[in-house]
N, C-alpha and C. Protein backbone atom coordinates (compact mmCIF):
# COMPACT_ATOMS: atom_id res chain seq x y z
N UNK A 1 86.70 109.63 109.53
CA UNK A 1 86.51 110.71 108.57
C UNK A 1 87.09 110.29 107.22
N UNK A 2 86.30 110.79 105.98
CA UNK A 2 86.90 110.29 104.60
C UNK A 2 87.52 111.38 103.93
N UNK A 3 87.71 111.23 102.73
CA UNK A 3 88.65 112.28 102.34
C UNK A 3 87.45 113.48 101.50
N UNK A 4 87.80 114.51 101.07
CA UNK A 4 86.88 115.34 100.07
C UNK A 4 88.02 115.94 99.16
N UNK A 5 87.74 116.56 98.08
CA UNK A 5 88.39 117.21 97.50
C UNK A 5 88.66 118.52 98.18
N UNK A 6 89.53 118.78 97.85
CA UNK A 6 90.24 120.38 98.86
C UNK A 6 90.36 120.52 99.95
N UNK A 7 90.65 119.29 100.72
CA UNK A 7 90.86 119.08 102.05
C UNK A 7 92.01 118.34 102.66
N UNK A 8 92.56 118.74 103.39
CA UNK A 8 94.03 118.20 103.82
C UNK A 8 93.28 116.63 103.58
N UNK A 9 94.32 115.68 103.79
CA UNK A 9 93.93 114.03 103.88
C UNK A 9 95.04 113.57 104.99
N UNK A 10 94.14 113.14 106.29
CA UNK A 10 94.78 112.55 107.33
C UNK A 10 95.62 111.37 107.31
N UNK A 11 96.71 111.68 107.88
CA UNK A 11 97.89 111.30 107.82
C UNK A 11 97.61 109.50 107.90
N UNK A 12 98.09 108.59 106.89
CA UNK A 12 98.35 107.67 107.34
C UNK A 12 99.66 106.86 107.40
N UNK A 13 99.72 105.93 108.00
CA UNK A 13 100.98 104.64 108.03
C UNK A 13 100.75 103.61 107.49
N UNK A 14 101.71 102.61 106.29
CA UNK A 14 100.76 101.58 106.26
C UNK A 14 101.83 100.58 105.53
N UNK A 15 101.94 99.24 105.81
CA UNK A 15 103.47 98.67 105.51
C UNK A 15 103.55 98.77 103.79
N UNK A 16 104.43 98.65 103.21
CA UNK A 16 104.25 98.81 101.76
C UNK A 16 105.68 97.86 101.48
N UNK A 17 105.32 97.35 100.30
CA UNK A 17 107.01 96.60 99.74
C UNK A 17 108.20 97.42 99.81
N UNK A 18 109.38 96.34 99.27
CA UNK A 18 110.38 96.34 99.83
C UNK A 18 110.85 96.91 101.63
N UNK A 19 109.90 96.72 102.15
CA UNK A 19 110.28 97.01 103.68
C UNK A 19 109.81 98.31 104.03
N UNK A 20 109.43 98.77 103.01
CA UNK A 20 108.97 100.34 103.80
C UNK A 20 107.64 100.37 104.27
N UNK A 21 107.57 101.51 105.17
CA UNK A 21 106.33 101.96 106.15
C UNK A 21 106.11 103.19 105.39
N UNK A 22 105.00 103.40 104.86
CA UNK A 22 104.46 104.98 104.16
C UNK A 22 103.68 105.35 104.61
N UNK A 23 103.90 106.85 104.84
CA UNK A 23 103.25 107.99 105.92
C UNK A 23 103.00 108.89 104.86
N UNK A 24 101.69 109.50 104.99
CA UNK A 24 101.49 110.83 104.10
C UNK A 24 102.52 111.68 104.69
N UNK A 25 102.64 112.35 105.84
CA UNK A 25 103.49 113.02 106.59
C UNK A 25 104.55 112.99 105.87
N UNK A 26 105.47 112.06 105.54
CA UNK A 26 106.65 111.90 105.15
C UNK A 26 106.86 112.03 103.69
N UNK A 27 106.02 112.20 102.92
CA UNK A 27 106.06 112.89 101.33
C UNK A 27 105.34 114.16 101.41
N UNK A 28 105.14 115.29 102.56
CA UNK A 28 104.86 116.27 101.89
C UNK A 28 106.02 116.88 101.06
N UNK A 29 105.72 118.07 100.59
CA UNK A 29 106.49 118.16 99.58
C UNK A 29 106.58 117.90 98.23
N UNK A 30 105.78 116.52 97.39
CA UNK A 30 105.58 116.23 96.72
C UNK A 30 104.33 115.87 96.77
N UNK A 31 103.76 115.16 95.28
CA UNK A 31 102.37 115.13 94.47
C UNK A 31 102.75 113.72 94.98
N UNK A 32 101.39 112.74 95.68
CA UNK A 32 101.41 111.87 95.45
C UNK A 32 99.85 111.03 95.06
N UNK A 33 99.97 110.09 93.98
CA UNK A 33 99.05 109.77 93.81
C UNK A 33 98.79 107.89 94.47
N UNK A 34 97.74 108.04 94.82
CA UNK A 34 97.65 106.50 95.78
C UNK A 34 95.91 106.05 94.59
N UNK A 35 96.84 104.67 94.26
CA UNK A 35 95.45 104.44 93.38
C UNK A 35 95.16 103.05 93.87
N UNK A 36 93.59 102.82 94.13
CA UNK A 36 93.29 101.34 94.94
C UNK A 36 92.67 100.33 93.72
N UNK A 37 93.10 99.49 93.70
CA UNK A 37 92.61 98.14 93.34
C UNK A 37 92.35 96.99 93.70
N UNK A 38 91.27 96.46 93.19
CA UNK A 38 90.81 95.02 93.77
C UNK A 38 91.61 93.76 94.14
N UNK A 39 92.78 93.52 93.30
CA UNK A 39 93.31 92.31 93.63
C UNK A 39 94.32 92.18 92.71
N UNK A 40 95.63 91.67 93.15
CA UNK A 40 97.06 91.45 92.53
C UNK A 40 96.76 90.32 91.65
N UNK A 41 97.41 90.63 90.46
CA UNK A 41 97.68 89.45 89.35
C UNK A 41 96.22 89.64 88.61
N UNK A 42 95.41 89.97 89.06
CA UNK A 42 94.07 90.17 87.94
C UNK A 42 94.49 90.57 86.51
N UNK A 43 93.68 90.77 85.45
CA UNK A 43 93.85 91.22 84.49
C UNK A 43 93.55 93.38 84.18
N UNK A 44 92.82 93.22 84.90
CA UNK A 44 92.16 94.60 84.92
C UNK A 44 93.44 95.61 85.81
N UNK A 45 93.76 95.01 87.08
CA UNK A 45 94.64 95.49 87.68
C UNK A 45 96.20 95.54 87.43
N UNK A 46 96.42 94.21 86.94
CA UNK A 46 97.61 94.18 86.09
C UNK A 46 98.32 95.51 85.29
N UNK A 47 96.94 95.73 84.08
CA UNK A 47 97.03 96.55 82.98
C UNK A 47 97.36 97.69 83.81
N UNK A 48 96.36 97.98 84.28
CA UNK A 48 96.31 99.53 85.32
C UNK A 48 97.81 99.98 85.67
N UNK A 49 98.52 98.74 86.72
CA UNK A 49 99.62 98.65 87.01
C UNK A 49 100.99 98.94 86.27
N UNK A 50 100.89 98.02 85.12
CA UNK A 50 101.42 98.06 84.09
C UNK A 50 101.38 99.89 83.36
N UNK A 51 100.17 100.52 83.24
CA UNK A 51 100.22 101.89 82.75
C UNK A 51 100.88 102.90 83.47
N UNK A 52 100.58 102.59 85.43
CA UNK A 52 101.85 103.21 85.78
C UNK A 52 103.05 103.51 86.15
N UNK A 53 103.42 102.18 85.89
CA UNK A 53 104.91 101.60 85.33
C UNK A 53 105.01 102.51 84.39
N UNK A 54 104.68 102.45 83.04
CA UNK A 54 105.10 102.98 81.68
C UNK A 54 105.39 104.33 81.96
N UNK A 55 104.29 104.78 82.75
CA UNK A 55 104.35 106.46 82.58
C UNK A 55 105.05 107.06 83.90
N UNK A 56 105.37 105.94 84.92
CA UNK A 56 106.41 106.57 86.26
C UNK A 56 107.40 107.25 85.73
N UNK A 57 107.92 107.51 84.82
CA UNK A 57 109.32 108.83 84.64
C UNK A 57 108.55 109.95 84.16
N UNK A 58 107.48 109.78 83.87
CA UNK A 58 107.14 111.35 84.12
C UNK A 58 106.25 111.55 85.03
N UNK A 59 105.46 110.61 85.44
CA UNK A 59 105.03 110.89 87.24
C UNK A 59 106.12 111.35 88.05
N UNK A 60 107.26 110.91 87.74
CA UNK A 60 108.65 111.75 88.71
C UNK A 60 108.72 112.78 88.59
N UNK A 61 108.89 113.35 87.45
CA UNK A 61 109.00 114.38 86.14
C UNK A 61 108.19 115.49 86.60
N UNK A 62 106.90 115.19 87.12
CA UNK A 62 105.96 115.57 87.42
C UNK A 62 105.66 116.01 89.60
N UNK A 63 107.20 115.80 89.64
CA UNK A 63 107.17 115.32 91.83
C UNK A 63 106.34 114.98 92.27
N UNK A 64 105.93 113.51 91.23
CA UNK A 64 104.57 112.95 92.03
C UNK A 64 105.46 111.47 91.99
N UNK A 65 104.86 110.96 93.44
CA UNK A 65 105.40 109.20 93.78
C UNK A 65 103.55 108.72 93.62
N UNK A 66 103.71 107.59 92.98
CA UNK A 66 102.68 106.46 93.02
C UNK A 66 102.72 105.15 93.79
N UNK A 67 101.36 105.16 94.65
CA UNK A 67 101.42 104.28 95.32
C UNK A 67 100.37 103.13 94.99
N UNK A 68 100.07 101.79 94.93
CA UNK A 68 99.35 101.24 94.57
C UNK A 68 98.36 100.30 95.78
N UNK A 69 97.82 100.61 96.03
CA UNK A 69 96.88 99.84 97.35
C UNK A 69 95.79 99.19 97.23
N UNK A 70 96.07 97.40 98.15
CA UNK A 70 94.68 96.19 97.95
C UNK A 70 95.30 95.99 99.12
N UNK A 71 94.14 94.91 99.12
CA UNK A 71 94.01 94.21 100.65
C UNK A 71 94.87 93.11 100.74
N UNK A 72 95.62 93.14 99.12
CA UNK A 72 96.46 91.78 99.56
C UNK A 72 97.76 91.96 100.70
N UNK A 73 98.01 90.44 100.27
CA UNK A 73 100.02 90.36 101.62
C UNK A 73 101.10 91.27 100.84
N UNK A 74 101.69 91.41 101.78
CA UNK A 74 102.97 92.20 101.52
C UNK A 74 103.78 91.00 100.28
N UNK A 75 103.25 89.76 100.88
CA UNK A 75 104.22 88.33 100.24
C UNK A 75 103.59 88.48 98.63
N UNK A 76 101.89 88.42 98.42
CA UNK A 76 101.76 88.91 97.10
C UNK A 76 101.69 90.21 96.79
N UNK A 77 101.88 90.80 96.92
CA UNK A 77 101.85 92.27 96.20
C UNK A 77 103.90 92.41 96.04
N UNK A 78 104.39 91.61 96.73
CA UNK A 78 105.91 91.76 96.30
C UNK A 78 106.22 90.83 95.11
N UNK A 79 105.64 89.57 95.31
CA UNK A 79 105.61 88.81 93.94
C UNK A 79 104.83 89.57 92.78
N UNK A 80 103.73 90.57 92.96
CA UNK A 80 103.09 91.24 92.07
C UNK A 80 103.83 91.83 91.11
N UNK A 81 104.62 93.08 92.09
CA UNK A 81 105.74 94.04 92.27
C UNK A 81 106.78 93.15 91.08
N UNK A 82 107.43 92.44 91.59
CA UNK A 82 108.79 91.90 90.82
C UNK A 82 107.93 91.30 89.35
N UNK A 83 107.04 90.49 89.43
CA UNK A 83 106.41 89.95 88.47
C UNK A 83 106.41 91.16 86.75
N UNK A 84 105.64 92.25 87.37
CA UNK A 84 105.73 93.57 86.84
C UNK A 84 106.85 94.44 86.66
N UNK A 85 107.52 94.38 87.37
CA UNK A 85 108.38 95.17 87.44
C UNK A 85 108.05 96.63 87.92
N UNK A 86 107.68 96.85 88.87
CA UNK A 86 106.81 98.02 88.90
C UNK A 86 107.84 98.79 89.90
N UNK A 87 108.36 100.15 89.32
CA UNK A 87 109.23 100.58 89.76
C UNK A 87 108.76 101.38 91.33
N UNK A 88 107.11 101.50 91.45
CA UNK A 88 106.87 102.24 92.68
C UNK A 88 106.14 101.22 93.83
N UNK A 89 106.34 101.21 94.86
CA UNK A 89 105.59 100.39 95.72
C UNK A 89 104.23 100.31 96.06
N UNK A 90 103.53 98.77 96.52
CA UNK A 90 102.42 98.58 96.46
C UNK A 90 102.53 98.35 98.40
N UNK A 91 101.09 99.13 98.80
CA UNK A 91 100.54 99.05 99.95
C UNK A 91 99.67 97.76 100.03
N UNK A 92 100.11 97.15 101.37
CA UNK A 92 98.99 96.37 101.77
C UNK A 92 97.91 96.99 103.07
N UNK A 93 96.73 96.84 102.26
CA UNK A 93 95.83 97.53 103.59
C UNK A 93 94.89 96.08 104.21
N UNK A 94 95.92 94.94 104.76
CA UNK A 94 94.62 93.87 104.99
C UNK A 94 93.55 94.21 106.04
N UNK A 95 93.84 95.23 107.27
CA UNK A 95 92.80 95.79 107.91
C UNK A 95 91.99 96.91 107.78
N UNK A 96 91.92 97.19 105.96
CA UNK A 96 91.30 97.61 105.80
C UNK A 96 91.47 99.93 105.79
N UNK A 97 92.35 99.83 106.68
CA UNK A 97 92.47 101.52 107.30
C UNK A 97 92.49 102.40 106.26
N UNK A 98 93.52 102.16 105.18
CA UNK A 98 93.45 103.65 104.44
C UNK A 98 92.17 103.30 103.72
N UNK A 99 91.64 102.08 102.61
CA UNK A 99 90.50 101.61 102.39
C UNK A 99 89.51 102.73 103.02
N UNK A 100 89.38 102.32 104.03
CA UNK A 100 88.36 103.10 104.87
C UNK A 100 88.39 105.01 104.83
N UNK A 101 89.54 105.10 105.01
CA UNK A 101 90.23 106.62 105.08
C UNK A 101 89.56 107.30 103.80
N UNK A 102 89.95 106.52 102.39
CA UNK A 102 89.36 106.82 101.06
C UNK A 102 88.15 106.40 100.69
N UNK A 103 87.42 105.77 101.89
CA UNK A 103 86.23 105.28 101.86
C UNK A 103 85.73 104.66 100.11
N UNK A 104 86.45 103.45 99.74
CA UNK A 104 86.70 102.84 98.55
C UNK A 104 86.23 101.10 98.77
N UNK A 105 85.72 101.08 99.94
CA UNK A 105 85.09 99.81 100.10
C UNK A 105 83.74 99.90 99.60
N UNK A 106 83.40 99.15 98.39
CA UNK A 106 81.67 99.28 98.20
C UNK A 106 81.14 97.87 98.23
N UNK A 107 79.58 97.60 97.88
CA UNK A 107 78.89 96.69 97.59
C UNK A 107 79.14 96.42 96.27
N UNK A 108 79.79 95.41 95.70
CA UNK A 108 79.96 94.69 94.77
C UNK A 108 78.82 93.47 94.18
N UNK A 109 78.72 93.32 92.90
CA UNK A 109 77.87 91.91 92.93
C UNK A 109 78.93 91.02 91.92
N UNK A 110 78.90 90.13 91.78
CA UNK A 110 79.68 89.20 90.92
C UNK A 110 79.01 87.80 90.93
N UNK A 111 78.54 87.52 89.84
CA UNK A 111 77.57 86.14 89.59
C UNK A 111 76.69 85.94 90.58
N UNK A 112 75.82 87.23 90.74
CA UNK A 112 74.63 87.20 91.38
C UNK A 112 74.88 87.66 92.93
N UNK A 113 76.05 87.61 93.35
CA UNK A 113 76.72 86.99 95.21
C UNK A 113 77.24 88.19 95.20
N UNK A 114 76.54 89.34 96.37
CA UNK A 114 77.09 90.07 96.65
C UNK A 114 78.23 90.67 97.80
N UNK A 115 79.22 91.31 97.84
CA UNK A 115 80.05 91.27 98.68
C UNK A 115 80.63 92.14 98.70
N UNK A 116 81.83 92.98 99.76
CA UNK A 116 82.57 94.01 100.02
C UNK A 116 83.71 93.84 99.32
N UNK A 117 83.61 94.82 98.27
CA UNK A 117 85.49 94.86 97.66
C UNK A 117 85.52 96.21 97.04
N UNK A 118 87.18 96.10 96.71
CA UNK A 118 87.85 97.37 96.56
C UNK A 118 86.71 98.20 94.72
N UNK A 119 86.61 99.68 95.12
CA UNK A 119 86.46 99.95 94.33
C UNK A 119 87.59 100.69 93.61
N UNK A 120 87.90 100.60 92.27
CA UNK A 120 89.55 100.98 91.62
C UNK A 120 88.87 102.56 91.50
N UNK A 121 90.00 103.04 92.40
CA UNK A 121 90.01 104.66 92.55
C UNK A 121 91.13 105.04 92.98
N UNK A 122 91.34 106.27 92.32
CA UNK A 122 92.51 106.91 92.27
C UNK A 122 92.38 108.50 93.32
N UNK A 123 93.50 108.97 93.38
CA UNK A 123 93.49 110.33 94.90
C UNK A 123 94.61 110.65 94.25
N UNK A 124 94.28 112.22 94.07
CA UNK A 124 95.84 112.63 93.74
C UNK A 124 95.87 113.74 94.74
N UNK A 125 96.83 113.78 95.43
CA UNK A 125 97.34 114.06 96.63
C UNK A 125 98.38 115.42 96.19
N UNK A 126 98.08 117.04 96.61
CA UNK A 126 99.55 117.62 95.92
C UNK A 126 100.29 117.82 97.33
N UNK A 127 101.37 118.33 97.00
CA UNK A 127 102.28 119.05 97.98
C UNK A 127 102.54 119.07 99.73
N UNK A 128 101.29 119.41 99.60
CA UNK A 128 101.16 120.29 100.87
C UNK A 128 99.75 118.92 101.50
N UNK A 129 99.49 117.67 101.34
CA UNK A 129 98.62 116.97 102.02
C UNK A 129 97.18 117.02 101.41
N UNK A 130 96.89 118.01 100.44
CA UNK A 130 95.68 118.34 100.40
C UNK A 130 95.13 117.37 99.16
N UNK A 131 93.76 117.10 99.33
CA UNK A 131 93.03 116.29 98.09
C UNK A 131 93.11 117.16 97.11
N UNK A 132 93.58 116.83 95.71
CA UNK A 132 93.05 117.77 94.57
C UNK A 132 92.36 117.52 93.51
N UNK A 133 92.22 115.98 93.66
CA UNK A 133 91.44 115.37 92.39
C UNK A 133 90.90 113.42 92.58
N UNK A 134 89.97 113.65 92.53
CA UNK A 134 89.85 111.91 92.73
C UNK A 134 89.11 111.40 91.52
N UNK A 135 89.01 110.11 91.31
CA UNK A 135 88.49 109.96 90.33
C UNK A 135 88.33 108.09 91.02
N UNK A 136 86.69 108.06 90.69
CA UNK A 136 86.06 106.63 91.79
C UNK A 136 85.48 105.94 90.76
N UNK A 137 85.00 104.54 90.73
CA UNK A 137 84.51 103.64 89.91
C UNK A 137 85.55 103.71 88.44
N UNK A 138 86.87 103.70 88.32
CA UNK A 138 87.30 103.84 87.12
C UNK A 138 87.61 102.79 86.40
N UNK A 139 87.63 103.16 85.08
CA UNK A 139 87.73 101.92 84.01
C UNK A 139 89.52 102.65 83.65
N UNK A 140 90.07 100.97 83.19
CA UNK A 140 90.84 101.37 83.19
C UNK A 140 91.91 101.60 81.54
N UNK A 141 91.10 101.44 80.72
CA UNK A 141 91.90 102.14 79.51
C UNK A 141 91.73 103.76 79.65
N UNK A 142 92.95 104.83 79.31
CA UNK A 142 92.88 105.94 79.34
C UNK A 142 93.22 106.71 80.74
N UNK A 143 92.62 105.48 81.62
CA UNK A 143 93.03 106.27 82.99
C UNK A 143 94.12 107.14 83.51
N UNK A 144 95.28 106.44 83.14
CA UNK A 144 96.83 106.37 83.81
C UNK A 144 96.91 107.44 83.24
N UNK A 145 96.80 108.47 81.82
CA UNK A 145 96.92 109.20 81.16
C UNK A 145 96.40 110.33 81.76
N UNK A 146 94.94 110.24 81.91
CA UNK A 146 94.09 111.07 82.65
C UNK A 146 94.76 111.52 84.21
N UNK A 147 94.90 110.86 84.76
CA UNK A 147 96.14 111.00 86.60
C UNK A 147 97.31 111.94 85.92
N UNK A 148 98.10 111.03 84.78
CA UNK A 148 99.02 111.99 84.15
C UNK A 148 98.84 113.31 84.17
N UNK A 149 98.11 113.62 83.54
CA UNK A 149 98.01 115.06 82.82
C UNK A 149 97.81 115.62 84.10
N UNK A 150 96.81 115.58 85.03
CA UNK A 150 96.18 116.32 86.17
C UNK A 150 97.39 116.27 87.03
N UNK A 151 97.94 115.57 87.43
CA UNK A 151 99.36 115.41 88.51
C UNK A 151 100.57 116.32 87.77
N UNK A 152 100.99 116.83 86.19
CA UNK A 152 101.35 117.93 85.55
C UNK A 152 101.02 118.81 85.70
N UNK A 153 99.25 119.27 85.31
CA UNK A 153 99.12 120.38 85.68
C UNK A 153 99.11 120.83 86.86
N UNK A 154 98.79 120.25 88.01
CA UNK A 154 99.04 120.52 89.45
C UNK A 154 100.45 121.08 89.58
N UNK A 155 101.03 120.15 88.93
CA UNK A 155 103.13 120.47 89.50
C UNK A 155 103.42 121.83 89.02
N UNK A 156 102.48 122.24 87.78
CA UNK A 156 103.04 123.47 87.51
C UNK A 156 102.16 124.70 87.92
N UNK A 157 101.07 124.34 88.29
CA UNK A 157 100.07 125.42 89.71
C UNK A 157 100.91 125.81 90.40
């Protein structure tokens, strides 16, 4: 089953840096937003990364945790992590599960050769488990801003 807007989102587990295991279960209570990207160290993903770095004190601000999820290793996405400095942790999904959960795997083409990869999409997750806003195929100038504002106005709903 995938996710919809206004619908609880089934619980997952899934290893994430510095050693932790993240469970939806275990952040209710708070806004969390889980945003997927194609691949660590890119340029596109970098930036992305980089925007929610900048704006994580008021994603806090806001009782929302950000999570960042690819198919890479725990080994790169921690070199990612420190590289950046990225104060919130990155998920590795190499089998694919939450991927699937957010149903964010598409048909890609790249120099003609088509293939399965991440599409960069964002889930903002409030309180209580439930979907409240997604936003799929995104470009990423303006984005981080756009999650901003919506993960505010939610906190104060």
């Amino acid at each position: 089953m995938t996710v919809a807007v206004d619908q609880p989102v089934t619980d997952f587990q899934a290893p994430a840096t510095s050693g932790q295991t993240v469970s939806l279960a275990a952040l209710k209570g708070q806004q969390v937003v889980v945003y997927f990207y194609p691949k660590d160290s890119t340029p596109g993903c970098t930036t992305e990364g980089q925007g929610f770095r900048d704006q994580y004190a008021q994603f806090k601000a806001a009782n929302t945790e950000v999570f960042g999820v690819s198919r890479d290793s725990l080994k790169s996405h921690e070199n990612f992590k420190c590289k950046q400095e990225f104060p919130f942790e990155l998920i590795s999904d190499k089998d694919e599960a939450v991927c699937q959960l957010f149903d964010v795997i598409k048909l890609k083409k790249l120099y003609g050769k088509e293939y399965l990869g991440v599409d960069r999409s964002t889930f903002l997750i409030d309180k209580n488990g439930v979907l409240r806003q997604e936003w799929r195929g995104v470009k990423v100038p303006g984005h981080v801003e756009a999650v901003l504002a919506a993960a505010q106005a939610l906190n104060k709903a």
